[in-house]
PDB file of N, CA and C in Angstrom:
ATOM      1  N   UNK A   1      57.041 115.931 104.965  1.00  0.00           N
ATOM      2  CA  UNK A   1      56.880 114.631 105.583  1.00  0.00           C
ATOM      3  C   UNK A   1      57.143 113.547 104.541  1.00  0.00           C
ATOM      4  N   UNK A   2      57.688 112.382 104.865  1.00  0.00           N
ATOM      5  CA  UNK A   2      58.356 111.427 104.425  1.00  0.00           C
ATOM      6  C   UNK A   2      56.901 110.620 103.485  1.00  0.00           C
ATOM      7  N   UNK A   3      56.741 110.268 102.601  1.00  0.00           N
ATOM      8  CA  UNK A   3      55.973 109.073 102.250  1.00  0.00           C
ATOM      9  C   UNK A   3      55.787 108.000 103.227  1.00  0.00           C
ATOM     10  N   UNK A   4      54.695 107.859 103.764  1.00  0.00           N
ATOM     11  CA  UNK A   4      54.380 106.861 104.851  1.00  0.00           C
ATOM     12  C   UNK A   4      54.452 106.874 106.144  1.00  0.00           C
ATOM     13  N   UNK A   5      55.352 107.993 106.468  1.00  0.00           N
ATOM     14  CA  UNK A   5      55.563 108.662 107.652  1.00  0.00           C
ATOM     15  C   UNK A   5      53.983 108.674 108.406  1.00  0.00           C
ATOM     16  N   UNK A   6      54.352 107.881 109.448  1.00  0.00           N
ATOM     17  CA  UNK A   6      53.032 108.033 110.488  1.00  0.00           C
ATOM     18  C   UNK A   6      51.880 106.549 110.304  1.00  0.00           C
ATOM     19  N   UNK A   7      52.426 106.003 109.623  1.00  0.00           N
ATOM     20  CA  UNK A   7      51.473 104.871 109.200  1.00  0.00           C
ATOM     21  C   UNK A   7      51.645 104.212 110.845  1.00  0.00           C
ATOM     22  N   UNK A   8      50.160 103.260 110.812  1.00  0.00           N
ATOM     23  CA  UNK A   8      50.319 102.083 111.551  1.00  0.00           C
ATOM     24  C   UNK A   8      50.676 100.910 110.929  1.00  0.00           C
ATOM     25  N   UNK A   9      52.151 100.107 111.858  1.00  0.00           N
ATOM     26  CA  UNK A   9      52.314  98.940 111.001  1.00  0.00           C
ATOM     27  C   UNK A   9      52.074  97.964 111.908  1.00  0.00           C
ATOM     28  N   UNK A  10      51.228  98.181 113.122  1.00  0.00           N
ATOM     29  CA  UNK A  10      50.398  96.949 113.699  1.00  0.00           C
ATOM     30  C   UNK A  10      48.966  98.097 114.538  1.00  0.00           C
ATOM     31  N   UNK A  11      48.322  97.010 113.820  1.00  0.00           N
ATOM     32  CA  UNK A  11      46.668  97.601 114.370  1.00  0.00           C
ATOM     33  C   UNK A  11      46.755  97.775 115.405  1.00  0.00           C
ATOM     34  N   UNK A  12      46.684  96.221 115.932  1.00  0.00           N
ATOM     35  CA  UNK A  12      46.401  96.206 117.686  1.00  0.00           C
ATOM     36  C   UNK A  12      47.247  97.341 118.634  1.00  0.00           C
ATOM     37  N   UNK A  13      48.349  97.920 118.036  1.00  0.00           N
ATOM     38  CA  UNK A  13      48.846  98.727 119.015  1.00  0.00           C
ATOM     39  C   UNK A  13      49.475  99.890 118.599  1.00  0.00           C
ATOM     40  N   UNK A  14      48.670 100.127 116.987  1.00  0.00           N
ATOM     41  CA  UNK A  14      49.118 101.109 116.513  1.00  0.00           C
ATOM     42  C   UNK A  14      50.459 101.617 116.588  1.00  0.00           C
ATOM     43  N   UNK A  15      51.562 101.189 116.287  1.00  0.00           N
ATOM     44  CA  UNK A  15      52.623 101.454 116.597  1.00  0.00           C
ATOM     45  C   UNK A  15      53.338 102.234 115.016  1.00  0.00           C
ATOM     46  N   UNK A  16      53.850 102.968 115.260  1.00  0.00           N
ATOM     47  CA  UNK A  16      54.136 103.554 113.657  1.00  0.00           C
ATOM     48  C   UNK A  16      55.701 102.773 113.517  1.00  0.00           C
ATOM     49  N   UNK A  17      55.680 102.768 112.200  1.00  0.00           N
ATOM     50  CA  UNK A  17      57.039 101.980 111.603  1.00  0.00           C
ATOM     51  C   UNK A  17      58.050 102.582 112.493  1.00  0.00           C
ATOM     52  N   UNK A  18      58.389 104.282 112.402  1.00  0.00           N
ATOM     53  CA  UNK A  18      59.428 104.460 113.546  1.00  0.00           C
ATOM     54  C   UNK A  18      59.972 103.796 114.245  1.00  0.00           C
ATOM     55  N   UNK A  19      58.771 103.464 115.445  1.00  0.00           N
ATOM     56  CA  UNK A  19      58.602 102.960 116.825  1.00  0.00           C
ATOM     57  C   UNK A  19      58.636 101.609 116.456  1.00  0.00           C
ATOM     58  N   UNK A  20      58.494 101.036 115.471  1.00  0.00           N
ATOM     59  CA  UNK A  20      58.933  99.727 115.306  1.00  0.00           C
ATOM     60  C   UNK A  20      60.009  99.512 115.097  1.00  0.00           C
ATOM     61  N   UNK A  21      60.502 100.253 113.890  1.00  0.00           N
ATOM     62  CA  UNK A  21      61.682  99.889 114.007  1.00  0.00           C
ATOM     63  C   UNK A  21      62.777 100.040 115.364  1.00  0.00           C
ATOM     64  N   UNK A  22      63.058 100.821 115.671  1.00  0.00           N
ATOM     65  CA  UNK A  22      63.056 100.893 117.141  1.00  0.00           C
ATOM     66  C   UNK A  22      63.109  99.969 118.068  1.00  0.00           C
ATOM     67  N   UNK A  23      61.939  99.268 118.031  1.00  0.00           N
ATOM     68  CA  UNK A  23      61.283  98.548 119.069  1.00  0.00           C
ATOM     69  C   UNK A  23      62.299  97.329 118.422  1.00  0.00           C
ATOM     70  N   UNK A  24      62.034  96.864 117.440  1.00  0.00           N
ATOM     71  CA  UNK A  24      62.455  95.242 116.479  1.00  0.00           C
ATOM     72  C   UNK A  24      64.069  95.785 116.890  1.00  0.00           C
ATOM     73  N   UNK A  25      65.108  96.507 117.152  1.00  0.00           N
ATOM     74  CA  UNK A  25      66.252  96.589 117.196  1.00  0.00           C
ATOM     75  C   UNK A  25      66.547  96.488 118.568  1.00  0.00           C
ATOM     76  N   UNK A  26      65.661  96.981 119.933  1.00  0.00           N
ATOM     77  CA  UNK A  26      65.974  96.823 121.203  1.00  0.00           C
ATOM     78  C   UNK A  26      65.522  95.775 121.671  1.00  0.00           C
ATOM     79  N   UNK A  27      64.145  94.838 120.933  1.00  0.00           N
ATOM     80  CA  UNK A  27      64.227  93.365 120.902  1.00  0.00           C
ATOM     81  C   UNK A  27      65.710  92.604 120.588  1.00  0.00           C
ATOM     82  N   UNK A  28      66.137  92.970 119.472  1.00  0.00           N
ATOM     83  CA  UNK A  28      67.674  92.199 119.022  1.00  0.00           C
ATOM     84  C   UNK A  28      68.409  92.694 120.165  1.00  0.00           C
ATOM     85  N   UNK A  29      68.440  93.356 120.765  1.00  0.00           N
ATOM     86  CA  UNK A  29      69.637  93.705 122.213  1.00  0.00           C
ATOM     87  C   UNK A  29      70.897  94.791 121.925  1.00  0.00           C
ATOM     88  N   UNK A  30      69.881  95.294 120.818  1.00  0.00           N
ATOM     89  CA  UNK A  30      70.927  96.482 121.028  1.00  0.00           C
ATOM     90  C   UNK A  30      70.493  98.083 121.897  1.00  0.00           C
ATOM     91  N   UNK A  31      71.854  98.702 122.340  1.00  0.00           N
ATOM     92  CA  UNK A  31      71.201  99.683 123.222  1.00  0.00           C
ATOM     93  C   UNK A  31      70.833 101.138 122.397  1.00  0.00           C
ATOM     94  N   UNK A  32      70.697 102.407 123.399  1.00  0.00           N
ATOM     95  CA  UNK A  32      70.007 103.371 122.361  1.00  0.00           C
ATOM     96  C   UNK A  32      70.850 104.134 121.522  1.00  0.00           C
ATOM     97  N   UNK A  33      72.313 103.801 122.296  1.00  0.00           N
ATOM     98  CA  UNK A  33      73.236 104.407 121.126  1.00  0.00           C
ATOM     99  C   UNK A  33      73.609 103.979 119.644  1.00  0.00           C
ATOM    100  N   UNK A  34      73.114 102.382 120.087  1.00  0.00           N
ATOM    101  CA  UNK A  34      73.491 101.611 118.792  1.00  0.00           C
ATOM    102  C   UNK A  34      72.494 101.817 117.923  1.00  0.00           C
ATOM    103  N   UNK A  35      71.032 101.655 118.424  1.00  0.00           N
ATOM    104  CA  UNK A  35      69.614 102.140 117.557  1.00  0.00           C
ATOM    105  C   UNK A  35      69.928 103.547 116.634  1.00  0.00           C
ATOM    106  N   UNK A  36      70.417 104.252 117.747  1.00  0.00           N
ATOM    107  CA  UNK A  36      70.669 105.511 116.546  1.00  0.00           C
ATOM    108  C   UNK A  36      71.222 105.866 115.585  1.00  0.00           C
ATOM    109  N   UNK A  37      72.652 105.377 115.703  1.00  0.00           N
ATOM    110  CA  UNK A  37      73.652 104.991 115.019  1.00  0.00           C
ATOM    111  C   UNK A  37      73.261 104.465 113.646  1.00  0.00           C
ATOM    112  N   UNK A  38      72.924 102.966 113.772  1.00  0.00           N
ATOM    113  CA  UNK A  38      72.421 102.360 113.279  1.00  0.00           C
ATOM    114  C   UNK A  38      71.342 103.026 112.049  1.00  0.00           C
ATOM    115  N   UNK A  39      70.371 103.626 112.849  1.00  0.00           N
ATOM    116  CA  UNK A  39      68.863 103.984 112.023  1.00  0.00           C
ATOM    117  C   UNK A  39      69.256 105.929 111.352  1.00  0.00           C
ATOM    118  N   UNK A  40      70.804 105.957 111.675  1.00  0.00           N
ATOM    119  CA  UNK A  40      70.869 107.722 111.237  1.00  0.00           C
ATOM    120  C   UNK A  40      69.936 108.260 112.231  1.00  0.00           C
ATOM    121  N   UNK A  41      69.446 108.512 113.056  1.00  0.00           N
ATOM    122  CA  UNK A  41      68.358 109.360 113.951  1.00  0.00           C
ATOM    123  C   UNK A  41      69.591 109.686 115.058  1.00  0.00           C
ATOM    124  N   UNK A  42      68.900 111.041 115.646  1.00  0.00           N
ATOM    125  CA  UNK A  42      69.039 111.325 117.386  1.00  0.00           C
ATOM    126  C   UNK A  42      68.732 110.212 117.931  1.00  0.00           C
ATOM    127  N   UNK A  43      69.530 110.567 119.042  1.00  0.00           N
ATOM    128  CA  UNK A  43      69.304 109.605 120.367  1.00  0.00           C
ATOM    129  C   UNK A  43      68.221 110.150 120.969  1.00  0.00           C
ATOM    130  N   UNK A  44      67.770 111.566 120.524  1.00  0.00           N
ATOM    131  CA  UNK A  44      66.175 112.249 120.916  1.00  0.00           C
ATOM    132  C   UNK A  44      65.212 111.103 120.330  1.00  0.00           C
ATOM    133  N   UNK A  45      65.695 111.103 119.489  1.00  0.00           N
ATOM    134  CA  UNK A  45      64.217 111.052 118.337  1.00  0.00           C
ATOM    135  C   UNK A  45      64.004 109.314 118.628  1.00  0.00           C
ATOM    136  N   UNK A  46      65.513 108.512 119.094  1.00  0.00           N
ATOM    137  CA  UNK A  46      65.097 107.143 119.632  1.00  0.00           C
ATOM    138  C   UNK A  46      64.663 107.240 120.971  1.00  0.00           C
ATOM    139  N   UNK A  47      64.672 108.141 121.542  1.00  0.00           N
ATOM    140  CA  UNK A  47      64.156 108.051 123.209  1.00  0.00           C
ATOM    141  C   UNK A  47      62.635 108.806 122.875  1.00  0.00           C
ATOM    142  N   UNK A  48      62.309 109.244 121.733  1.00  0.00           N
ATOM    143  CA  UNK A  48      60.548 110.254 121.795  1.00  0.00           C
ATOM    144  C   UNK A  48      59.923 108.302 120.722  1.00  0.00           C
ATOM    145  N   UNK A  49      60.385 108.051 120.141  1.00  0.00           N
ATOM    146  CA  UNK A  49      60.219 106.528 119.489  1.00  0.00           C
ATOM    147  C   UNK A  49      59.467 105.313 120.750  1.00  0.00           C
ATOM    148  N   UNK A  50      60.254 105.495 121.453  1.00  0.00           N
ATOM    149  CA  UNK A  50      60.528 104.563 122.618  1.00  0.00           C
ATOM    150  C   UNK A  50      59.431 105.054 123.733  1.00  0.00           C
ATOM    151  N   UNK A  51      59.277 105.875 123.911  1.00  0.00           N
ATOM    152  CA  UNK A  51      58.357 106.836 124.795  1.00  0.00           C
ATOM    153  C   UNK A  51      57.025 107.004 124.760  1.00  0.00           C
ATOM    154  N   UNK A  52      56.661 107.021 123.364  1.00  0.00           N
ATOM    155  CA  UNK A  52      55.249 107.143 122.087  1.00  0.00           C
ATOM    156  C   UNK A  52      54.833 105.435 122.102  1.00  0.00           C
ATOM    157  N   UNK A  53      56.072 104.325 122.128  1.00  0.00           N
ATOM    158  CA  UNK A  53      55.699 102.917 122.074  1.00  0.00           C
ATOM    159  C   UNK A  53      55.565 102.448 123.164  1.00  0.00           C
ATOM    160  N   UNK A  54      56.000 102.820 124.055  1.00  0.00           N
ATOM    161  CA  UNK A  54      55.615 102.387 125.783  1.00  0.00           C
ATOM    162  C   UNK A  54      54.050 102.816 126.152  1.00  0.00           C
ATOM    163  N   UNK A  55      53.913 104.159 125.481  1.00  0.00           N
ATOM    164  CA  UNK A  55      52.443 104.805 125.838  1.00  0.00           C
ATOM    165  C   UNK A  55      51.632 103.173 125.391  1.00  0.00           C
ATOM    166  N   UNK A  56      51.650 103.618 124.156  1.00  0.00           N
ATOM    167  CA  UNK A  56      51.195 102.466 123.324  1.00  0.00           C
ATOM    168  C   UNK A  56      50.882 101.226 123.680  1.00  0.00           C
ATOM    169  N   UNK A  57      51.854 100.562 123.978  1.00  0.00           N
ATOM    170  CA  UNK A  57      51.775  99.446 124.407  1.00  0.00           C
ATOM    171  C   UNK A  57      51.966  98.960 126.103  1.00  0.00           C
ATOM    172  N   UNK A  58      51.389 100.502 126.998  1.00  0.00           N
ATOM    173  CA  UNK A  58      50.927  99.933 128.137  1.00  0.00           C
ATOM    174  C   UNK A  58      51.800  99.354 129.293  1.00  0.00           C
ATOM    175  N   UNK A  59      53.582  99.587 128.562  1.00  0.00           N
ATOM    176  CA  UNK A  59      54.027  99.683 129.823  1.00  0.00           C
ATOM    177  C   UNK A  59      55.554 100.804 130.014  1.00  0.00           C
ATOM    178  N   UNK A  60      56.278 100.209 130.970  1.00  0.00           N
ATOM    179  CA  UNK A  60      56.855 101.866 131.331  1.00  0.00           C
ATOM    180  C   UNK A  60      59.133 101.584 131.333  1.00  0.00           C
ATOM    181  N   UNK A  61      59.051 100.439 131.109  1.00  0.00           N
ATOM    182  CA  UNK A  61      60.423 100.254 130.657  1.00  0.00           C
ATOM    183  C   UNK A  61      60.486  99.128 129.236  1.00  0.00           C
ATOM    184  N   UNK A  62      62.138  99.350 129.311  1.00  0.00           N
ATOM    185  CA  UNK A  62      62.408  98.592 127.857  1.00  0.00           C
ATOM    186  C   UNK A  62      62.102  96.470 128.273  1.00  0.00           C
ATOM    187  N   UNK A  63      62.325  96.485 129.898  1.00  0.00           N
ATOM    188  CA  UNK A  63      61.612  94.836 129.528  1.00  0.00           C
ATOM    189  C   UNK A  63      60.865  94.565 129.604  1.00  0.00           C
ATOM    190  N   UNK A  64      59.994  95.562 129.992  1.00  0.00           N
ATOM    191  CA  UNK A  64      58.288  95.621 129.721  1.00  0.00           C
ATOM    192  C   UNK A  64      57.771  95.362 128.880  1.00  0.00           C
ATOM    193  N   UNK A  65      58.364  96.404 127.575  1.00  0.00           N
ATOM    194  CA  UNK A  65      58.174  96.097 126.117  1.00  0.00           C
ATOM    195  C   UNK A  65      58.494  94.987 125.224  1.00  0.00           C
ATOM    196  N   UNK A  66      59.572  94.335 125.592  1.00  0.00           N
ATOM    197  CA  UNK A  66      60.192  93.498 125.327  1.00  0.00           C
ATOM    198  C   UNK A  66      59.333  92.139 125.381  1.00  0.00           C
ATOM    199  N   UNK A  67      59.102  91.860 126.547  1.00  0.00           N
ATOM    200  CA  UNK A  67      58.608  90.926 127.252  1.00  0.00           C
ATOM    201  C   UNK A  67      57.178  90.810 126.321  1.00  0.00           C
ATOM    202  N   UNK A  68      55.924  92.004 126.392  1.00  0.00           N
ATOM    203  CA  UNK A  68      55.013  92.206 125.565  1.00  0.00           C
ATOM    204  C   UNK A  68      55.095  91.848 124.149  1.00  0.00           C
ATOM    205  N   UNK A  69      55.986  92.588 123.790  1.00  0.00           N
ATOM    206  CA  UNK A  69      56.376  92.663 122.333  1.00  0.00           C
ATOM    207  C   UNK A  69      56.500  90.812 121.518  1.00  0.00           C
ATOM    208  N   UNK A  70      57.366  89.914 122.403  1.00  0.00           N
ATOM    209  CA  UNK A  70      57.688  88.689 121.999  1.00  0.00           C
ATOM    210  C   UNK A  70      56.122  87.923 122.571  1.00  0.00           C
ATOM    211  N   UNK A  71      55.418  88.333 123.121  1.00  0.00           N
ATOM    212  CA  UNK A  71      54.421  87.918 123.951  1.00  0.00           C
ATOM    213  C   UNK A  71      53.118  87.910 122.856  1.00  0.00           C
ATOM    214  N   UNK A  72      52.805  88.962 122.567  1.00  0.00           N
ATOM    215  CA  UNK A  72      51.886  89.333 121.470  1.00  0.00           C
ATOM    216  C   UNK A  72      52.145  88.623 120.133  1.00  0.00           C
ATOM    217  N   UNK A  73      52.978  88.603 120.007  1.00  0.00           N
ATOM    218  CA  UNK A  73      53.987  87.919 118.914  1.00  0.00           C
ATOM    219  C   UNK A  73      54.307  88.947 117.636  1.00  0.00           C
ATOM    220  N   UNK A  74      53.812  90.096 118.254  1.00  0.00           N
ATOM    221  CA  UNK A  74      54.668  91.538 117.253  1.00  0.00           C
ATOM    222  C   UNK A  74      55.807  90.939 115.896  1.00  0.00           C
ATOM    223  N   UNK A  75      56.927  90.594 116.695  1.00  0.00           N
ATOM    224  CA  UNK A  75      58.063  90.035 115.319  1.00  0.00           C
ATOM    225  C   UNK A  75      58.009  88.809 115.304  1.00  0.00           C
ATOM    226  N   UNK A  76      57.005  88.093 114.886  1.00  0.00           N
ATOM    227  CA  UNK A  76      56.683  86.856 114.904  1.00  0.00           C
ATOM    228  C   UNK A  76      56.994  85.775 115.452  1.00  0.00           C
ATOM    229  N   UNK A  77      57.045  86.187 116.186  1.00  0.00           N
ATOM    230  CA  UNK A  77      56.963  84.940 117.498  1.00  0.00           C
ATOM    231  C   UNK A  77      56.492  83.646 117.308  1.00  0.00           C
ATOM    232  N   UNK A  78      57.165  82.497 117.318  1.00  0.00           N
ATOM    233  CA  UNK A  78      56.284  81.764 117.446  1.00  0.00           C
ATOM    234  C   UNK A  78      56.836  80.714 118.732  1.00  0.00           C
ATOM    235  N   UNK A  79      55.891  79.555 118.848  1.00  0.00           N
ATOM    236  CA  UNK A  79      56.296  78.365 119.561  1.00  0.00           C
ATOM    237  C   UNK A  79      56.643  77.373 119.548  1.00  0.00           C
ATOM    238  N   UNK A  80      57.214  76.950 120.095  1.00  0.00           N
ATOM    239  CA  UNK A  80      57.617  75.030 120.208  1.00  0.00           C
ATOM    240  C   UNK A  80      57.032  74.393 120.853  1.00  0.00           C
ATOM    241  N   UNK A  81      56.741  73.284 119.986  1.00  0.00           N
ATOM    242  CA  UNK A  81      55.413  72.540 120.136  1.00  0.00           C
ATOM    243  C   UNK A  81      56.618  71.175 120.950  1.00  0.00           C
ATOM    244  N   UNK A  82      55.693  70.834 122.135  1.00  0.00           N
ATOM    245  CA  UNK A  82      56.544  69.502 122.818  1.00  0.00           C
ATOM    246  C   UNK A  82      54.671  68.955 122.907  1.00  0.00           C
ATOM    247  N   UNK A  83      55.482  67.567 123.353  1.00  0.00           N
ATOM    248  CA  UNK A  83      54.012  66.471 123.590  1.00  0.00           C
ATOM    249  C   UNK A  83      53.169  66.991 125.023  1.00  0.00           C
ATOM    250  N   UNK A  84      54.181  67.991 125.622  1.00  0.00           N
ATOM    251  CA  UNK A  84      53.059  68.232 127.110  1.00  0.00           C
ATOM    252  C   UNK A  84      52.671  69.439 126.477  1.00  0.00           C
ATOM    253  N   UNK A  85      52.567  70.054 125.483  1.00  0.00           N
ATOM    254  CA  UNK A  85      51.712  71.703 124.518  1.00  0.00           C
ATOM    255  C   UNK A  85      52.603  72.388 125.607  1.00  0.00           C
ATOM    256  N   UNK A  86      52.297  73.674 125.458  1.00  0.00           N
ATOM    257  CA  UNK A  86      53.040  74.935 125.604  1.00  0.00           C
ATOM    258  C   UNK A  86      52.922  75.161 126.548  1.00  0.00           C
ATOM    259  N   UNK A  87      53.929  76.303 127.126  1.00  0.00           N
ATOM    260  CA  UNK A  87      53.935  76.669 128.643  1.00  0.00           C
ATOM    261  C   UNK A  87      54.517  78.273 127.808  1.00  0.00           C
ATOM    262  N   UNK A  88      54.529  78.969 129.030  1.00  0.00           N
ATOM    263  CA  UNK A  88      54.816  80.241 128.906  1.00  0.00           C
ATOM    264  C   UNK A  88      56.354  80.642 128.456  1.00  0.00           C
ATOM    265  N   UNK A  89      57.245  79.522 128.714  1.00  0.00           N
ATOM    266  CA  UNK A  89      59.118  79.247 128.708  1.00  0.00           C
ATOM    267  C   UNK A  89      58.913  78.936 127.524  1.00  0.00           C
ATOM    268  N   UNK A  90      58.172  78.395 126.553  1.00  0.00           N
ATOM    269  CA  UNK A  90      58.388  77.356 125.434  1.00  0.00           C
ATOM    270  C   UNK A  90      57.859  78.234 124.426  1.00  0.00           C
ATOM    271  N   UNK A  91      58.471  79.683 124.167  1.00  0.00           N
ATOM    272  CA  UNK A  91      58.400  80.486 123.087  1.00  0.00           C
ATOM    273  C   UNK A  91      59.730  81.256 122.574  1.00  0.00           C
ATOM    274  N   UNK A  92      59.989  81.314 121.483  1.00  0.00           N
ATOM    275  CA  UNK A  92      60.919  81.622 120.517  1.00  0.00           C
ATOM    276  C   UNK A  92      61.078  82.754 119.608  1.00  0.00           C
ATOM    277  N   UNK A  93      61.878  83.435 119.343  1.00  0.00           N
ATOM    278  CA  UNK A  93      61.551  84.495 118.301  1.00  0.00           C
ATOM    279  C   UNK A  93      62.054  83.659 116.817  1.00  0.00           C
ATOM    280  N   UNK A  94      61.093  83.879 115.843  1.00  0.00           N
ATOM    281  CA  UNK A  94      61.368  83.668 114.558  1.00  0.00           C
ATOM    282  C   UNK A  94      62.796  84.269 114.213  1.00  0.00           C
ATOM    283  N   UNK A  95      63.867  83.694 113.880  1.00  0.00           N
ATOM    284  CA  UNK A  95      64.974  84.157 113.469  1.00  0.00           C
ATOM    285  C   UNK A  95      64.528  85.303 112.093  1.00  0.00           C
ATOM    286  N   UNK A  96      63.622  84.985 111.350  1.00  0.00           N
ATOM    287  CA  UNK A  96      63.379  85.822 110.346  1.00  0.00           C
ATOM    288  C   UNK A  96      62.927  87.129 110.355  1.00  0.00           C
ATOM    289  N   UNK A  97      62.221  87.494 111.910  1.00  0.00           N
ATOM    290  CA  UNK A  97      61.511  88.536 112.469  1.00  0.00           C
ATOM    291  C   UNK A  97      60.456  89.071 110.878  1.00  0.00           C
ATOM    292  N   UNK A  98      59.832  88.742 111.288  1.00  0.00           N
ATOM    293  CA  UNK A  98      58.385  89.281 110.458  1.00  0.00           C
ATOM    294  C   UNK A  98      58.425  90.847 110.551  1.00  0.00           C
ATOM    295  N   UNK A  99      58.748  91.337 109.327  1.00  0.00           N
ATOM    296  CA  UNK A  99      58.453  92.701 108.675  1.00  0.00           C
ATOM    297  C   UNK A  99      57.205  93.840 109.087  1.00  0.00           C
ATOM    298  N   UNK A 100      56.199  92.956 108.986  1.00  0.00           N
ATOM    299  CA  UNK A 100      54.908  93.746 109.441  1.00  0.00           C
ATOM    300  C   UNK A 100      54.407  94.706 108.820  1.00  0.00           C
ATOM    301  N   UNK A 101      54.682  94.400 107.725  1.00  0.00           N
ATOM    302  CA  UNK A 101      54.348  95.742 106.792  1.00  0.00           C
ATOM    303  C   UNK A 101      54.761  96.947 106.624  1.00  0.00           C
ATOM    304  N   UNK A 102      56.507  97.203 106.957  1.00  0.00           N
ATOM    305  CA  UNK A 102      56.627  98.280 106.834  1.00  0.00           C
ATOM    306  C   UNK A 102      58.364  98.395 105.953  1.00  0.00           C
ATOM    307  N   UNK A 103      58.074  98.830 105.502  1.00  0.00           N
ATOM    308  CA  UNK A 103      59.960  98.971 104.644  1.00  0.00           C
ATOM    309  C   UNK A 103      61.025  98.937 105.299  1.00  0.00           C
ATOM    310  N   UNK A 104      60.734  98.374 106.732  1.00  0.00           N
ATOM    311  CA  UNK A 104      62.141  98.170 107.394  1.00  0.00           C
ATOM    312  C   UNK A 104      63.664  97.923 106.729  1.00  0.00           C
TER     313      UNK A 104
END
């Protein structure tokens, strides 16, 4: 086993770096062929990733997660502030996407 392999790199939803990484790449809009490609893995091992992070985080497709994921503010999310305060439309992903503690 890998050094670090299996860590949580967010409490609240325990998600292991894997599944993050993962997750932070099908946020950016890429699909599962490109994730794999991309990360050297099976297209198994991104669909058991994806599968383990849905458990996780409580729901059962990729805009489920998605939606959650920018919601929670997982890759740092943040908002834009207007003079009427926030509404649910008036959130943004950090172009920088926040790391989260893991060697991405």
């Amino acid at each position: 086993m890998k050094a670090g392999a299996g860590r949580s790199c967010r409490k609240s939803f325990k998600l292991s770096c894997g599944e993050l990484r993962v997750l932070r790449m099908l946020v950016k809009g890429l699909r599962r062929g490109e994730i794999s490609e991309r990360l050297n893995i099976s297209s198994h091992t991104v669909d058991a990733h994806l599968a383990k992070a849905y458990r996780k985080l409580g729901v059962h497709n990729e805009a489920a997660a998605v939606s959650k994921l920018l919601s929670e503010g997982v890759f740092g999310l943040v908002h834009i502030r207007t003079g009427r305060g926030l509404g649910k439309d008036e959130k943004s992903m950090d172009p920088s996407i926040v790391q989260v503690g893991c060697s991405m």
